[in-house]
PDB file of N, CA and C in Angstrom:
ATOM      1  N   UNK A   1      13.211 -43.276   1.251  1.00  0.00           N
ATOM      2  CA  UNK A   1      12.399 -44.467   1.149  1.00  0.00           C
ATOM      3  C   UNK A   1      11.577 -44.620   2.420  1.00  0.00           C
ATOM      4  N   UNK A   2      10.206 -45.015   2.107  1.00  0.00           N
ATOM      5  CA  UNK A   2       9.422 -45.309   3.423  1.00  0.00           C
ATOM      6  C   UNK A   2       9.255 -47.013   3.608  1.00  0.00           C
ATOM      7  N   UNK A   3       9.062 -47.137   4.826  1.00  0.00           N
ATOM      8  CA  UNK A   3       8.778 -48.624   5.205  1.00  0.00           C
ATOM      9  C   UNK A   3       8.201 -48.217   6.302  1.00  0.00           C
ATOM     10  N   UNK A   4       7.425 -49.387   6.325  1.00  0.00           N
ATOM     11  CA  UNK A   4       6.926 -49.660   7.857  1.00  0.00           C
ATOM     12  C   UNK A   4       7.112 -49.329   9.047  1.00  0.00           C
ATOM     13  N   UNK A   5       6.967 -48.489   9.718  1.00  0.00           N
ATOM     14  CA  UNK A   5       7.986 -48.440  11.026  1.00  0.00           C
ATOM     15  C   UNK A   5       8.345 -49.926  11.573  1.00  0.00           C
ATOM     16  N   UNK A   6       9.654 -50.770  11.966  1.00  0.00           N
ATOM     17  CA  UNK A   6      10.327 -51.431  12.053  1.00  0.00           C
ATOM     18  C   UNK A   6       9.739 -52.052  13.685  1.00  0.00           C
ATOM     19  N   UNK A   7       9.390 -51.299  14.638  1.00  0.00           N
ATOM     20  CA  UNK A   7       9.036 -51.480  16.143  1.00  0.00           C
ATOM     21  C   UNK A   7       7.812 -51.337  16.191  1.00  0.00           C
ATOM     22  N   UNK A   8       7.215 -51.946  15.834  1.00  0.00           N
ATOM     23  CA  UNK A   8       5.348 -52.371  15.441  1.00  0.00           C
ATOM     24  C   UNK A   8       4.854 -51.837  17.099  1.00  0.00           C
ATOM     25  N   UNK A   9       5.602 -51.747  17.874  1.00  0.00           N
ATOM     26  CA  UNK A   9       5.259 -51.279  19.452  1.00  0.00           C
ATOM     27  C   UNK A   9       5.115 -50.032  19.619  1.00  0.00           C
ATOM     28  N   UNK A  10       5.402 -49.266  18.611  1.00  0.00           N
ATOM     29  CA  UNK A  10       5.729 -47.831  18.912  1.00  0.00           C
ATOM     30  C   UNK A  10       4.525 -47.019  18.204  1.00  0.00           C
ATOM     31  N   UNK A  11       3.619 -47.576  17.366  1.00  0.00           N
ATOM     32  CA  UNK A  11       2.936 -47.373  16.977  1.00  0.00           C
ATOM     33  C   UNK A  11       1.447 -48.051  17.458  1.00  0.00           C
ATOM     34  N   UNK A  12       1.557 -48.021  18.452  1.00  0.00           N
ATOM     35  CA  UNK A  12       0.197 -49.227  19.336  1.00  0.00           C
ATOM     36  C   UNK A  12       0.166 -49.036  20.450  1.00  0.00           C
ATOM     37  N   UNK A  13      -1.268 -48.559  20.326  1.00  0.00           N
ATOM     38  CA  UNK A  13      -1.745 -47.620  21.926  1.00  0.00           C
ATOM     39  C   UNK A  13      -1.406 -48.690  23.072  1.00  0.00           C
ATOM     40  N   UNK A  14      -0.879 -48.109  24.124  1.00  0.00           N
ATOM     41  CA  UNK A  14      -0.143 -49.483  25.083  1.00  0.00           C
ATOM     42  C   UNK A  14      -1.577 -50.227  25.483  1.00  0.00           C
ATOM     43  N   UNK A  15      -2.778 -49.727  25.465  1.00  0.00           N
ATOM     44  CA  UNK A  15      -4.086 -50.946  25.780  1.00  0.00           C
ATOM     45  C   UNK A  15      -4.329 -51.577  25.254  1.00  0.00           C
ATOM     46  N   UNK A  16      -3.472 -51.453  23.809  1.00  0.00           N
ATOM     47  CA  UNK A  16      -4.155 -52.317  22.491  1.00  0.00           C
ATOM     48  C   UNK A  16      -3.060 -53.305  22.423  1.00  0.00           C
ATOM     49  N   UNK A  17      -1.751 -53.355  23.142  1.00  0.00           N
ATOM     50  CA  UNK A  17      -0.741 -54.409  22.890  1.00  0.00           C
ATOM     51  C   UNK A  17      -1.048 -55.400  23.094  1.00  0.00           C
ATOM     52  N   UNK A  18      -2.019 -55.748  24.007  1.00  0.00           N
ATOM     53  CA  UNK A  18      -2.333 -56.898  24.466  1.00  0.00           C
ATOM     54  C   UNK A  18      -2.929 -58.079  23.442  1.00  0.00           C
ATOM     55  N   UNK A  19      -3.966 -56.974  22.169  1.00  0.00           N
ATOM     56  CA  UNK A  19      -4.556 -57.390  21.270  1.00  0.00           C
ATOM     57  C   UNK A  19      -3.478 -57.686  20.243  1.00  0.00           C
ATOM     58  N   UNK A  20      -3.426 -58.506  19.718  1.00  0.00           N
ATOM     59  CA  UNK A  20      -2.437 -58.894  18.413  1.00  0.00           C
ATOM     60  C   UNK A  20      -3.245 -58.845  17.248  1.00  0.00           C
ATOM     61  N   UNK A  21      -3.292 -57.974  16.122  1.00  0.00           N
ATOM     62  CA  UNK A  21      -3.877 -58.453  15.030  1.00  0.00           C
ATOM     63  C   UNK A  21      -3.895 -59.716  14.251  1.00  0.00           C
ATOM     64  N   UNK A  22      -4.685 -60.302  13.134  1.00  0.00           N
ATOM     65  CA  UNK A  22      -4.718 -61.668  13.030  1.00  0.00           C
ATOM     66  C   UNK A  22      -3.986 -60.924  11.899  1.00  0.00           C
ATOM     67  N   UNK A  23      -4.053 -59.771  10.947  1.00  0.00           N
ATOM     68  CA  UNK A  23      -2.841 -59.561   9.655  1.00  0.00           C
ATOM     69  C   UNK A  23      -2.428 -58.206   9.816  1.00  0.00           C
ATOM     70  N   UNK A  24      -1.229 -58.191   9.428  1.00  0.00           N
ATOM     71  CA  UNK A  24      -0.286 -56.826   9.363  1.00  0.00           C
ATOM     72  C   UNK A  24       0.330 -56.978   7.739  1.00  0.00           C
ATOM     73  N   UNK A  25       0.058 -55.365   7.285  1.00  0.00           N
ATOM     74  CA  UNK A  25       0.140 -55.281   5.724  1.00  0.00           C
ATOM     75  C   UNK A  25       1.572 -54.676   6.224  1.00  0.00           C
ATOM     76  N   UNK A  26       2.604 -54.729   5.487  1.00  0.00           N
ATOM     77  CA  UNK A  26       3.519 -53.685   5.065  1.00  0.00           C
ATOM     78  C   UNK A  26       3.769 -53.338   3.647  1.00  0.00           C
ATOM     79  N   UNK A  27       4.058 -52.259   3.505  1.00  0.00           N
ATOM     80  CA  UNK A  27       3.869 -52.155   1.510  1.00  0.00           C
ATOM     81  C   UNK A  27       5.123 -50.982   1.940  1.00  0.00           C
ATOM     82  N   UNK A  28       6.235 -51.771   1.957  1.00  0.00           N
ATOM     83  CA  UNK A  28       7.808 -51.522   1.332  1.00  0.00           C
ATOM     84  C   UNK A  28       7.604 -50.243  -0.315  1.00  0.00           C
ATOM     85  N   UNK A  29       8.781 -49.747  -0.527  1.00  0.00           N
ATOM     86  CA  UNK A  29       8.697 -49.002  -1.332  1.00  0.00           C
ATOM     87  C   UNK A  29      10.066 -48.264  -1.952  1.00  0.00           C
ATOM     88  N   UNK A  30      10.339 -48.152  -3.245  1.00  0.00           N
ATOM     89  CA  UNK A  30      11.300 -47.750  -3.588  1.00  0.00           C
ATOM     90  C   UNK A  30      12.281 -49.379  -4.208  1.00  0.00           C
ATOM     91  N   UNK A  31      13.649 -49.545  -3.511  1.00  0.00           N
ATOM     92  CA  UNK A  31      14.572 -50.615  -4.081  1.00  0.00           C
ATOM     93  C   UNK A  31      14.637 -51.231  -2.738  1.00  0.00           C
ATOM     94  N   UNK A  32      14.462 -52.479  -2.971  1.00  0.00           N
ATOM     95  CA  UNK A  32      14.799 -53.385  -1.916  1.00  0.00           C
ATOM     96  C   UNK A  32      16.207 -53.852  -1.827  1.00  0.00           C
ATOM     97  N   UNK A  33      17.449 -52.552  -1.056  1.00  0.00           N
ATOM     98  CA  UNK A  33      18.558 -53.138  -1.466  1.00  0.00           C
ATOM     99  C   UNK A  33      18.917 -52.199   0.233  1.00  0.00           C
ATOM    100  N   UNK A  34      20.308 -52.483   0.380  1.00  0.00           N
ATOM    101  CA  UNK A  34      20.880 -51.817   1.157  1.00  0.00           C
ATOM    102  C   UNK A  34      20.424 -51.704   2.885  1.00  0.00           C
ATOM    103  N   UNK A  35      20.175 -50.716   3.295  1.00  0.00           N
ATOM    104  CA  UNK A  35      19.815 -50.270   4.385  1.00  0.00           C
ATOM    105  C   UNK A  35      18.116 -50.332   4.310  1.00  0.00           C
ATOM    106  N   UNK A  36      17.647 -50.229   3.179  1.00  0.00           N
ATOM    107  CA  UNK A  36      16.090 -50.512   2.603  1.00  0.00           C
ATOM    108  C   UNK A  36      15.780 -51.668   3.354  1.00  0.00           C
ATOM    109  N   UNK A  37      17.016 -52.517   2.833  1.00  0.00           N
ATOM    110  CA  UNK A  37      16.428 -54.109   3.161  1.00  0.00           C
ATOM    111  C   UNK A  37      16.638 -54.687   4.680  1.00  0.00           C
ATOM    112  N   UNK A  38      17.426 -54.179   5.279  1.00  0.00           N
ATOM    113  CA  UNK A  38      17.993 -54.649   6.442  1.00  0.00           C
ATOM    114  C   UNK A  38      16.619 -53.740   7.063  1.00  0.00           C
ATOM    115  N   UNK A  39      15.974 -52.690   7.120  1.00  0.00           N
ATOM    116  CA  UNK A  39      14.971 -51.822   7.702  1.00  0.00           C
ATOM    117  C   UNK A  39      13.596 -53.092   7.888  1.00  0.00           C
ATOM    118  N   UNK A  40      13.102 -53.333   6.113  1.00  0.00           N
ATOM    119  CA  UNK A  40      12.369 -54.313   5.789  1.00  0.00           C
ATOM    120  C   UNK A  40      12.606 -55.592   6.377  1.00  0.00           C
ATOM    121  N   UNK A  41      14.140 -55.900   7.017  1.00  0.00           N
ATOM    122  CA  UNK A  41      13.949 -57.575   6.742  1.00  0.00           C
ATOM    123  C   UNK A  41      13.214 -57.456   8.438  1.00  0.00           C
ATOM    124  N   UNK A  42      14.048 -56.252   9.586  1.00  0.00           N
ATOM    125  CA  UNK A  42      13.418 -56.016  10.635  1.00  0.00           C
ATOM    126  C   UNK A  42      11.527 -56.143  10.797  1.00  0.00           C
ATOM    127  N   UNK A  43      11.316 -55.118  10.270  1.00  0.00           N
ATOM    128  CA  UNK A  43      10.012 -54.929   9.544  1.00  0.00           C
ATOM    129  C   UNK A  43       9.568 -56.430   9.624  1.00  0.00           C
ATOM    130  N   UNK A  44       9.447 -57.100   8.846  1.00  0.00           N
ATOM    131  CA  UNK A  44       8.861 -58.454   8.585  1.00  0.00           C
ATOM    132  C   UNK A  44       8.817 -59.448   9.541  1.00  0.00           C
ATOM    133  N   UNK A  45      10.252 -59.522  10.071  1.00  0.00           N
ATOM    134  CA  UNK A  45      10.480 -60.371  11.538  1.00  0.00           C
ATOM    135  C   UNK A  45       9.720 -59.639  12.314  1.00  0.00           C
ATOM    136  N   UNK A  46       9.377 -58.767  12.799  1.00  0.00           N
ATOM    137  CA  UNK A  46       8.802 -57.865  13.774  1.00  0.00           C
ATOM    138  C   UNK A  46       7.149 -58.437  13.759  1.00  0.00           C
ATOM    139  N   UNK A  47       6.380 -57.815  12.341  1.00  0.00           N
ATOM    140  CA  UNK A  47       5.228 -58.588  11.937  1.00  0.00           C
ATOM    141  C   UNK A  47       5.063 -59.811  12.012  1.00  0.00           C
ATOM    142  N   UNK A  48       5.597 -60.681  11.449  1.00  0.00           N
ATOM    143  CA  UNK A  48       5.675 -62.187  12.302  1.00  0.00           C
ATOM    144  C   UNK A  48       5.870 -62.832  13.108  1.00  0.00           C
ATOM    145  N   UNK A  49       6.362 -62.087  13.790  1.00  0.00           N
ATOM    146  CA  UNK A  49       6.526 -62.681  15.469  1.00  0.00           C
ATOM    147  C   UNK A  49       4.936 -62.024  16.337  1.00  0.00           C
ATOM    148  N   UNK A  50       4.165 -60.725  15.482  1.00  0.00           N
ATOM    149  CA  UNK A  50       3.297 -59.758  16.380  1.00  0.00           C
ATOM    150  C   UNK A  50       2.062 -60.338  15.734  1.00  0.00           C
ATOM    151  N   UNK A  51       2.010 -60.480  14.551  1.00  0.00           N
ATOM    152  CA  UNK A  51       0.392 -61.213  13.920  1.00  0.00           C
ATOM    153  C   UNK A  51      -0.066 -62.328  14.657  1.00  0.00           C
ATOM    154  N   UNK A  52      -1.252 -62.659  14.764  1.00  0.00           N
ATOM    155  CA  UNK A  52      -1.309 -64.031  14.767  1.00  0.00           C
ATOM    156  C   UNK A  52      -1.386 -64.986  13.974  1.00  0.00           C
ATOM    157  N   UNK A  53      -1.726 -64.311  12.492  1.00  0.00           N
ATOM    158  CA  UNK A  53      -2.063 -65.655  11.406  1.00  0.00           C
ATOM    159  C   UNK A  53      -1.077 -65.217  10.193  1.00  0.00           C
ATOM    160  N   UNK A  54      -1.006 -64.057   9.816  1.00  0.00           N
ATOM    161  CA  UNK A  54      -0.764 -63.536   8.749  1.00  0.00           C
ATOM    162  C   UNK A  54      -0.087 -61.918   8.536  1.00  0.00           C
ATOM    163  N   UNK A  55       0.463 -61.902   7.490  1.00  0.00           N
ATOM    164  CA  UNK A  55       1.665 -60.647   7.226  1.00  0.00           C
ATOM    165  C   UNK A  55       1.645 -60.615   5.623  1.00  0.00           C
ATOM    166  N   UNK A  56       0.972 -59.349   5.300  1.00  0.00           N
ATOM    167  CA  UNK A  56       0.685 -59.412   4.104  1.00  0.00           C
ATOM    168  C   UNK A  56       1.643 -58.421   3.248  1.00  0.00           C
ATOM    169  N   UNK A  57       2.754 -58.942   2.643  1.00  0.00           N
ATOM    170  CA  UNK A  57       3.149 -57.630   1.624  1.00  0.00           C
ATOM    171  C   UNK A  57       3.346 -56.758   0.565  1.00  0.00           C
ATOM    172  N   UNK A  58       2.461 -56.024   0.574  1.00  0.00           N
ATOM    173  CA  UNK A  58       2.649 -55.408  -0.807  1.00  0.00           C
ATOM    174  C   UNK A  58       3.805 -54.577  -1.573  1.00  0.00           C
ATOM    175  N   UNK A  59       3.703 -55.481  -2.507  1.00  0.00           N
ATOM    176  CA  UNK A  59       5.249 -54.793  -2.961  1.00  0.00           C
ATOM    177  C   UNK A  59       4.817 -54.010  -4.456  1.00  0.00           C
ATOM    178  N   UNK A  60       3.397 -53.121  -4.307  1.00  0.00           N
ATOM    179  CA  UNK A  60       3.361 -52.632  -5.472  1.00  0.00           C
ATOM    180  C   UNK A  60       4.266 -51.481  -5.870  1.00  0.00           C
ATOM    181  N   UNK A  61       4.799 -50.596  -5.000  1.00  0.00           N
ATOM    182  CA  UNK A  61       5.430 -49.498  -4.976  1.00  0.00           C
ATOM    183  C   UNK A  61       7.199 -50.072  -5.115  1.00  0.00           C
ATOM    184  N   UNK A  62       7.359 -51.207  -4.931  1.00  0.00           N
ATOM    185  CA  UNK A  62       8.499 -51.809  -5.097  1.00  0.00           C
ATOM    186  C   UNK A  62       9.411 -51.416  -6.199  1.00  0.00           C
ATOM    187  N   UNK A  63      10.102 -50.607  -6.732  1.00  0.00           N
ATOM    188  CA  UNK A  63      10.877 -50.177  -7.886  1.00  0.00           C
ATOM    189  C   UNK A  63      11.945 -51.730  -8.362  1.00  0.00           C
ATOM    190  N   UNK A  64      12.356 -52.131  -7.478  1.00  0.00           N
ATOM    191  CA  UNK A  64      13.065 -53.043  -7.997  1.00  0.00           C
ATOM    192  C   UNK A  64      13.668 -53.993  -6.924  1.00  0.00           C
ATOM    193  N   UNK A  65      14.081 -55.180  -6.993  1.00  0.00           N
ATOM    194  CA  UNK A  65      14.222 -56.487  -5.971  1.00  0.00           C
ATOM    195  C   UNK A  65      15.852 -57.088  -6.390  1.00  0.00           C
ATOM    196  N   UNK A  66      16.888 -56.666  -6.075  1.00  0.00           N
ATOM    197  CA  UNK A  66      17.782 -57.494  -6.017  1.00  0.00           C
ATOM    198  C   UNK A  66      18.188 -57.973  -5.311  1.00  0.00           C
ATOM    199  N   UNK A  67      19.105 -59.132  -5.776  1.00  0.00           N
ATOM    200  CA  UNK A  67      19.595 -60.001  -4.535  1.00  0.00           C
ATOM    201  C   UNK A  67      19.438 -60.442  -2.931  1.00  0.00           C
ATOM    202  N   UNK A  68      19.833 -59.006  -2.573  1.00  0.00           N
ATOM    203  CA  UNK A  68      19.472 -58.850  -1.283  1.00  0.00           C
ATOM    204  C   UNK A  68      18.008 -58.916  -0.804  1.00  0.00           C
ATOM    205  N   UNK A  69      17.353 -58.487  -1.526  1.00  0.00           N
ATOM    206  CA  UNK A  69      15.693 -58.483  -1.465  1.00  0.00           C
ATOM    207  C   UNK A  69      14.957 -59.511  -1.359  1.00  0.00           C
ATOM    208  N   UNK A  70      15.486 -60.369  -2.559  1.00  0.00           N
ATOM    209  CA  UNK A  70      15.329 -61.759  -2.492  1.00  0.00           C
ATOM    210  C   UNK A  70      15.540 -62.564  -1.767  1.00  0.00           C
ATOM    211  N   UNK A  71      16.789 -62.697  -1.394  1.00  0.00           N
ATOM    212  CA  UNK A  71      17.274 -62.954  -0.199  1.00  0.00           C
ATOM    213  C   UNK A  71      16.305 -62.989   1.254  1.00  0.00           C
ATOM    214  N   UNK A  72      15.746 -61.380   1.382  1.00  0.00           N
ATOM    215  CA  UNK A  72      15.073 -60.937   2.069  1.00  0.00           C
ATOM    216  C   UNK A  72      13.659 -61.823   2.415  1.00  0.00           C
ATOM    217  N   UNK A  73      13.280 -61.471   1.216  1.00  0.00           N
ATOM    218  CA  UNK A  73      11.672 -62.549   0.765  1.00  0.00           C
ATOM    219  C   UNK A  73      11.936 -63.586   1.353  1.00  0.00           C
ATOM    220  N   UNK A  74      13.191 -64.497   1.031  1.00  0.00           N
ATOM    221  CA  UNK A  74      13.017 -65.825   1.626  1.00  0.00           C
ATOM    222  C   UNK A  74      12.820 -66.157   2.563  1.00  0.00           C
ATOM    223  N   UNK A  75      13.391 -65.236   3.499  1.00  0.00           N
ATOM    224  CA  UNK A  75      13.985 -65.665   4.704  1.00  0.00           C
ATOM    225  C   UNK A  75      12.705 -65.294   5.484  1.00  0.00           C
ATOM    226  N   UNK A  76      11.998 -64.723   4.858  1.00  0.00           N
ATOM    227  CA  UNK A  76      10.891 -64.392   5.431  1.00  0.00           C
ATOM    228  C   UNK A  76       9.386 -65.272   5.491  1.00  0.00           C
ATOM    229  N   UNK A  77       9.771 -65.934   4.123  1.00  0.00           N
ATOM    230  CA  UNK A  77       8.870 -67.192   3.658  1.00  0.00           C
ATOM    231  C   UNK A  77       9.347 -68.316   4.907  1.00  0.00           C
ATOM    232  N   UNK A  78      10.867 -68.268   5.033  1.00  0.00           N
ATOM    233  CA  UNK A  78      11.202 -69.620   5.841  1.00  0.00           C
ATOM    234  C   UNK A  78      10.926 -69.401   7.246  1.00  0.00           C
ATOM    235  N   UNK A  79      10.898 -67.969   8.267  1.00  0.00           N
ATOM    236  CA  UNK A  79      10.167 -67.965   9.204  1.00  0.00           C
ATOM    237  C   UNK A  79       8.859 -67.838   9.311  1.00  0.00           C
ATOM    238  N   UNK A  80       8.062 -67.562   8.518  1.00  0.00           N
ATOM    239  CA  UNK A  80       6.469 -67.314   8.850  1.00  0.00           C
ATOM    240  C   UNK A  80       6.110 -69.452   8.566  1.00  0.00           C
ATOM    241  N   UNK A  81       6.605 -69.841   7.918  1.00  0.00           N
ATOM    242  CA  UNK A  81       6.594 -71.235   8.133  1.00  0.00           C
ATOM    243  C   UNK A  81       6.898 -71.795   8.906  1.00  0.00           C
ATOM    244  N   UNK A  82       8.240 -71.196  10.035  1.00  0.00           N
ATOM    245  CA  UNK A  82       8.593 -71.758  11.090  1.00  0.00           C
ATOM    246  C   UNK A  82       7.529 -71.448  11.885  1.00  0.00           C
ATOM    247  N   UNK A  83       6.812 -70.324  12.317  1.00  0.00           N
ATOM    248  CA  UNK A  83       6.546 -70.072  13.389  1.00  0.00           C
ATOM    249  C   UNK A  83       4.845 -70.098  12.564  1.00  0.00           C
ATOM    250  N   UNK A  84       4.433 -70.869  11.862  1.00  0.00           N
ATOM    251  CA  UNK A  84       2.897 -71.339  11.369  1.00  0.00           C
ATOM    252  C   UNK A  84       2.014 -70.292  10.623  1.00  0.00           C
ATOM    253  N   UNK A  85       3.351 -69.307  10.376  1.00  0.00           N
ATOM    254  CA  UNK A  85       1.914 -68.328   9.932  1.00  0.00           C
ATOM    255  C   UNK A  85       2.033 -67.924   8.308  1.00  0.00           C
ATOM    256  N   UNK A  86       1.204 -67.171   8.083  1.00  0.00           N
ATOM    257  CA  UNK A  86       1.215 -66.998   6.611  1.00  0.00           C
ATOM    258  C   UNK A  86       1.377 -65.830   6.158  1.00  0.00           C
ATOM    259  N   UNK A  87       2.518 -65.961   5.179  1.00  0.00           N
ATOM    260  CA  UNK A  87       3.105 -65.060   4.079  1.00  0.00           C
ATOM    261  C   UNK A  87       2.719 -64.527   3.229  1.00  0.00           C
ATOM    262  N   UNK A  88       2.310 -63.492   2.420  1.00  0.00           N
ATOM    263  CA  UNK A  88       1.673 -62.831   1.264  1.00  0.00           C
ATOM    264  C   UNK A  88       2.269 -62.391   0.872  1.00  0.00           C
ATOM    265  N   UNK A  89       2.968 -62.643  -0.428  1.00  0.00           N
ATOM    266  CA  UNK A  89       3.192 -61.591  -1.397  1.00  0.00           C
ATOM    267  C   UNK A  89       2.798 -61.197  -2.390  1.00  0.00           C
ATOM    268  N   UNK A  90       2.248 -59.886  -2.547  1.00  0.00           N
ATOM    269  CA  UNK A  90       1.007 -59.080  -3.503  1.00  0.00           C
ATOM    270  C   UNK A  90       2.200 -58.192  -4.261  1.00  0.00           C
ATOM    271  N   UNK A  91       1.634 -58.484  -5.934  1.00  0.00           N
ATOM    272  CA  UNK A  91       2.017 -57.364  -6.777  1.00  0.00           C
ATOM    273  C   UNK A  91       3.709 -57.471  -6.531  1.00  0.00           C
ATOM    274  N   UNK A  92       3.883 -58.979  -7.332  1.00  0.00           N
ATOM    275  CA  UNK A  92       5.410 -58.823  -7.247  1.00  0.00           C
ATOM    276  C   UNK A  92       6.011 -58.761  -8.848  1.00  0.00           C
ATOM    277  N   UNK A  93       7.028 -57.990  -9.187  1.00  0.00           N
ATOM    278  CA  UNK A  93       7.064 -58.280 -10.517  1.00  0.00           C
ATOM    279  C   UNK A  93       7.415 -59.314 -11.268  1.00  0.00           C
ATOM    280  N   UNK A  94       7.561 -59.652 -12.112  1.00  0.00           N
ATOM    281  CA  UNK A  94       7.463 -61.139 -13.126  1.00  0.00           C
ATOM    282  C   UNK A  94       8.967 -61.566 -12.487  1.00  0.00           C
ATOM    283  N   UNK A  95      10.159 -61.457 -12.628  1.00  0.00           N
ATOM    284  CA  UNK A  95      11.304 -61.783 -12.563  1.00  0.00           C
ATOM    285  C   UNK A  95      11.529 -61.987 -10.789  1.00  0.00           C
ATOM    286  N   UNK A  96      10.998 -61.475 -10.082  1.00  0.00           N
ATOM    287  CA  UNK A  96      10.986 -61.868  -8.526  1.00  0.00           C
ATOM    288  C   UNK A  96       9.992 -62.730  -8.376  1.00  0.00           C
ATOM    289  N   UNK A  97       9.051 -62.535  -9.067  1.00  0.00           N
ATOM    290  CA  UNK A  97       7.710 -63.911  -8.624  1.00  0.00           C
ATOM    291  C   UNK A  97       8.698 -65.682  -9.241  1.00  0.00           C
ATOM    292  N   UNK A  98       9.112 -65.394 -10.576  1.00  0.00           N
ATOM    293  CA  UNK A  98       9.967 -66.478 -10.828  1.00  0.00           C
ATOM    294  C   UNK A  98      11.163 -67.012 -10.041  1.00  0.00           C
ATOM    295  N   UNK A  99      11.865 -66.040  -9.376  1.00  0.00           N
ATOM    296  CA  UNK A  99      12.998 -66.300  -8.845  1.00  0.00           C
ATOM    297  C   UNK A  99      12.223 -67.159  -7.522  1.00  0.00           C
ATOM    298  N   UNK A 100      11.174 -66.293  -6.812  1.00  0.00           N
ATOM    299  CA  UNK A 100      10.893 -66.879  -5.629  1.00  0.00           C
ATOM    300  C   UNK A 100      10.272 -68.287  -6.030  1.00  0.00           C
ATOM    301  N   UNK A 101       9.308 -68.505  -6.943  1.00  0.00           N
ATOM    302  CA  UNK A 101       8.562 -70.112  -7.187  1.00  0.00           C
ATOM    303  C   UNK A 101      10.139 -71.061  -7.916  1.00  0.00           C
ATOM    304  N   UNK A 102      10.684 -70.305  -8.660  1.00  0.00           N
ATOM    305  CA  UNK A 102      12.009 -71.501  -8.603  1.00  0.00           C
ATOM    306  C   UNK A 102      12.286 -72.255  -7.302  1.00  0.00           C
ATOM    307  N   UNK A 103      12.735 -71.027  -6.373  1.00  0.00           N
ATOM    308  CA  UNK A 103      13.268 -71.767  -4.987  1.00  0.00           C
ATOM    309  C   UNK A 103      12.902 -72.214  -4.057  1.00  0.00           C
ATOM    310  N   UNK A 104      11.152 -72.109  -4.184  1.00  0.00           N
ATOM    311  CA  UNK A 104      10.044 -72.697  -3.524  1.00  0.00           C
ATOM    312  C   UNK A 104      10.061 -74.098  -4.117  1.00  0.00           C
ATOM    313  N   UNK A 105      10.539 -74.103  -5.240  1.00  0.00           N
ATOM    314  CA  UNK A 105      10.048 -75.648  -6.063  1.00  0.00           C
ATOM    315  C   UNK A 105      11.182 -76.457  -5.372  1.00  0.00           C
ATOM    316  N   UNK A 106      12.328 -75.864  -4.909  1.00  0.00           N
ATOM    317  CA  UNK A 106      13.407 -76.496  -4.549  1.00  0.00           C
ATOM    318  C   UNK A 106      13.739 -77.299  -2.806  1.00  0.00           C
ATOM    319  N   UNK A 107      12.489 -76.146  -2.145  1.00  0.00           N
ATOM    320  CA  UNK A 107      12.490 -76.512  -1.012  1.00  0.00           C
ATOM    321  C   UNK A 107      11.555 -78.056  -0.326  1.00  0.00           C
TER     322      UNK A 107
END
C-alpha cells in the first residue's frame, strides 16, 4: 500500500521549509485499516499542522473504509477544525460519505 510519505519534511527542499503550502493533497490507497491507517492518520496530522489553509483527500483509490478508517476521518475532521483549517474529502464511497454526515449531524 502507498501513502503519503508520513514526514512531509523529508520530502522538502530545506529552502522551501520555510514556505508552507496553503493545500496538501494526500490520495491514500488500498484499505484503510491496520498499519494503513495508523501511517494515514500520521499522514494527515502531519498535513495539518504543515498547510496553512487546507488538506485535501482523495480517497479515490480507496478500496475500502472500516471502522478504523472512519474513525480515522474523524479525528481528522475534529483537528483541522481545531486548528482552523479545512478538510476535504474527495471521492468517498456512498456508505463512508453517510457514516461521516451522520456524525457530523451529531456534532
Amino acid at each position: 500500500m502507498y501513502l503519503v510519505n508520513h514526514l512531509l519534511d523529508s520530502f522538502i527542499p530545506p529552502n522551501e521549509r520555510d514556505e508552507r503550502p496553503s493545500t496538501i493533497v494526500l490520495r491514500p490507497n488500498g484499505c484503510l485499516s491496520g498499519v494503513s491507517c495508523e501511517t494515514f492518520q500520521e499522514a494527515l496530522e502531519s498535513a495539518l499542522e504543515w498547510t496553512t489553509e487546507t488538506v485535501v483527500v482523495d480517497m479515490l483509490w480507496v478500496e475500502s473504509v472500516p471502522a478504523e478508517g472512519i474513525s480515522s476521518l474523524m479525528a481528522g475532521l475534529e483537528r483541522a477544525t481545531a486548528l482552523g483549517k479545512t478538510l476535504s474529502l474527495r471521492s468517498l464511497d456512498v456508505d463512508t460519505h453517510a457514516t461521516l454526515e451522520a456524525w457530523l449531524a451529531e456534532v
